[in-house]
C-alpha atoms as a PDB file:
ATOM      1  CA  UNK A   1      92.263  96.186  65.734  1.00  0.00           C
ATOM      2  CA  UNK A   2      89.556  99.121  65.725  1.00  0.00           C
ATOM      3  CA  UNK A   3      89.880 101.799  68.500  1.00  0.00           C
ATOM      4  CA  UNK A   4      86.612 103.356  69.263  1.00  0.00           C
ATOM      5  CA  UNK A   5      86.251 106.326  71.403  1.00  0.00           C
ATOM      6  CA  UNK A   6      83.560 106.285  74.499  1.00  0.00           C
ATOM      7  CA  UNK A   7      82.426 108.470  76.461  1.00  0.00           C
ATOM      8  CA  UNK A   8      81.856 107.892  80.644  1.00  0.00           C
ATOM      9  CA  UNK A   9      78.330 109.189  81.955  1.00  0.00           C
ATOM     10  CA  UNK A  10      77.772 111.150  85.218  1.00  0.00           C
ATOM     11  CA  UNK A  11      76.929 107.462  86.498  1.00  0.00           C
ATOM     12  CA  UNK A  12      80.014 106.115  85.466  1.00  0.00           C
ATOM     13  CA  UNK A  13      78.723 103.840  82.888  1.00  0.00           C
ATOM     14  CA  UNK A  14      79.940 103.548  79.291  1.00  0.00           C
ATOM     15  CA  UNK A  15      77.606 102.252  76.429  1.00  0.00           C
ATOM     16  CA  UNK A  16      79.354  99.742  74.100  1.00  0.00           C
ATOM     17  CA  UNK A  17      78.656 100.543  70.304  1.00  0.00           C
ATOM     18  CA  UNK A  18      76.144  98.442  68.425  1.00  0.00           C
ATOM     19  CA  UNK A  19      78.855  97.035  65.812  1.00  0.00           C
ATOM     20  CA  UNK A  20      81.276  95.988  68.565  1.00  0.00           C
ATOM     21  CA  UNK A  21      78.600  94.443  70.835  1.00  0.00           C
ATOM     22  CA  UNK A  22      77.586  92.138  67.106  1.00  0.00           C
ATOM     23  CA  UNK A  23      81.177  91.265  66.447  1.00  0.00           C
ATOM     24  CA  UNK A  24      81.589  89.933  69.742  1.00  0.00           C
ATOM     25  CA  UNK A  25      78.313  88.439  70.246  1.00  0.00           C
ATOM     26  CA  UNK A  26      77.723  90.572  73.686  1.00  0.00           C
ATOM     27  CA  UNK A  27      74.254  91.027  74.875  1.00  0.00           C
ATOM     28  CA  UNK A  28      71.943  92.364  77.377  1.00  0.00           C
ATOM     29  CA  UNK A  29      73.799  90.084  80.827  1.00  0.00           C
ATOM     30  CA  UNK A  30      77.166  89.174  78.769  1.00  0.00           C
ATOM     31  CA  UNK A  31      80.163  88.535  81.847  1.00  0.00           C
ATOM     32  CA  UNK A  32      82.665  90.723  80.697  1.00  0.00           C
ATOM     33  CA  UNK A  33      86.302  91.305  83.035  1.00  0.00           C
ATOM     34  CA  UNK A  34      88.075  94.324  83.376  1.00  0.00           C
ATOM     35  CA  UNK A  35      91.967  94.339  83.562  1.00  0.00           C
ATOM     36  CA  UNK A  36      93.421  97.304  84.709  1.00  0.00           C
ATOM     37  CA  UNK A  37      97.530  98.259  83.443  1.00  0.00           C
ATOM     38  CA  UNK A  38      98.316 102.059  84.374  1.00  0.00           C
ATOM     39  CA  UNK A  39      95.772 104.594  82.772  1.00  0.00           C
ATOM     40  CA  UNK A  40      94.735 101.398  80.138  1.00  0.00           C
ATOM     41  CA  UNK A  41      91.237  99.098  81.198  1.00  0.00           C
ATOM     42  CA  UNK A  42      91.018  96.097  78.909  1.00  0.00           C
ATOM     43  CA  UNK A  43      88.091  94.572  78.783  1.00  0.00           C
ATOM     44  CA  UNK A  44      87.391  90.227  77.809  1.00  0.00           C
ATOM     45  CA  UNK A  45      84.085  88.303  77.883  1.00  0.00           C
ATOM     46  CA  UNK A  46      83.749  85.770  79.913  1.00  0.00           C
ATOM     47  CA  UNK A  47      82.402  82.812  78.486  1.00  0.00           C
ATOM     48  CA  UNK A  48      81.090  80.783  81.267  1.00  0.00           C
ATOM     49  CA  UNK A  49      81.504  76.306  80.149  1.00  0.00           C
ATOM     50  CA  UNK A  50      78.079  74.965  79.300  1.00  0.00           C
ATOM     51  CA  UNK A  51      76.371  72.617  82.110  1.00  0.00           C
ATOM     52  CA  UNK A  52      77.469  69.817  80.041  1.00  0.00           C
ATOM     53  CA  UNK A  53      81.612  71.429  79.599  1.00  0.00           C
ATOM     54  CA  UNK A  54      81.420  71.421  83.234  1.00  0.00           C
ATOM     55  CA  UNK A  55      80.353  68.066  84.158  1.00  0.00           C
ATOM     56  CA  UNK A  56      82.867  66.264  81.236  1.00  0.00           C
ATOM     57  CA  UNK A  57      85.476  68.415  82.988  1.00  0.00           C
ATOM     58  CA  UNK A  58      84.331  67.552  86.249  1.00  0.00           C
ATOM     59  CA  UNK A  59      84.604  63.741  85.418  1.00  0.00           C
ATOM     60  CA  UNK A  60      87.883  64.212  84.077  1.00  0.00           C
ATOM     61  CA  UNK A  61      88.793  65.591  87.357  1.00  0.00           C
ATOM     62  CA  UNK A  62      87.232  62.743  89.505  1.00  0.00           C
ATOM     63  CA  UNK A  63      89.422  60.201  86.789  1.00  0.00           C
ATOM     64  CA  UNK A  64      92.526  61.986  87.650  1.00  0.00           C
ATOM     65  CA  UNK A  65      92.343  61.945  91.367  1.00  0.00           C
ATOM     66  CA  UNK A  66      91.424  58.440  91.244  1.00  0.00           C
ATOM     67  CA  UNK A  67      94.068  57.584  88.879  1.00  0.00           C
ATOM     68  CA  UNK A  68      96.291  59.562  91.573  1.00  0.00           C
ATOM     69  CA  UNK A  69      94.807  57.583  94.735  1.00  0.00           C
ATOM     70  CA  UNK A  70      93.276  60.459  95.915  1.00  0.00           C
ATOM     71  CA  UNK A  71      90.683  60.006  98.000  1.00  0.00           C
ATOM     72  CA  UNK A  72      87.479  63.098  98.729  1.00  0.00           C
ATOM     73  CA  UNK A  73      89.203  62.895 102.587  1.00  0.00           C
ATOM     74  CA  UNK A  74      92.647  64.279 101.616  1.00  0.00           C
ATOM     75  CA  UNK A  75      91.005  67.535  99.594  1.00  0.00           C
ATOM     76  CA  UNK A  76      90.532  69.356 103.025  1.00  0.00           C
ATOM     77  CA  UNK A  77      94.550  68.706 103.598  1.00  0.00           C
ATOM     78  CA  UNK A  78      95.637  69.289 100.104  1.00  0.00           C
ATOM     79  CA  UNK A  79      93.445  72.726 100.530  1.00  0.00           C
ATOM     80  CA  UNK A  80      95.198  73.313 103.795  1.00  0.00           C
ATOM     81  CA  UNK A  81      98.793  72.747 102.455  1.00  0.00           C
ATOM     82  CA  UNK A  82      97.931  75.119  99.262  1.00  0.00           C
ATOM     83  CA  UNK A  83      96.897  77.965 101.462  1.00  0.00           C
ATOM     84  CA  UNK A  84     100.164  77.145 104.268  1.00  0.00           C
ATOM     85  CA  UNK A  85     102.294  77.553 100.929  1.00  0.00           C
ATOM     86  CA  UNK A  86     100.825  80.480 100.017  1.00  0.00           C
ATOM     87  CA  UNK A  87     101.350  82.265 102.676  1.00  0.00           C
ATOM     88  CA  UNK A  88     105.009  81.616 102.707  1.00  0.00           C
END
């Protein structure tokens, strides 16, 4: 692990160094989170599933449920008990 020191401009902004943006492939509109511990920031692209990653997920989803008997009617309760737990 490399540490690399950066510096914060008057906007707030930080530049990422050339060598780090190539290792991890991060260009111009790269998703990147920022996690937050104490006086530490982390930061982790996010590498959003292709169209197609989505829909083979997606189908693997609607072949569960139905496998499960559930039906598109019983996702507004299921929603509804999820959010009643959560508040407990």
């Amino acid at each position: 692990m490399s540490v690399q020191v950066l510096s914060v401009s008057s906007k707030g902004q930080i530049a990422l160094p050339v060598g780090l943006r190539k290792q991890l492939s991060i260009s111009s509109g790269t998703k990147l989170a920022a996690y937050v511990s104490d006086d530490m920031i982390m930061l982790k692209v996010v590498k959003l599933p292709s169209v197609e990653d989505f829909r083979k997920s997606l189908d693997e989803a609607k072949m569960w449920a139905k496998e499960a008997g559930l039906r598109e009617e019983d996702v507004a309760d299921i929603i509804k008990t999820a959010r009643i737990e959560k508040r407990k």
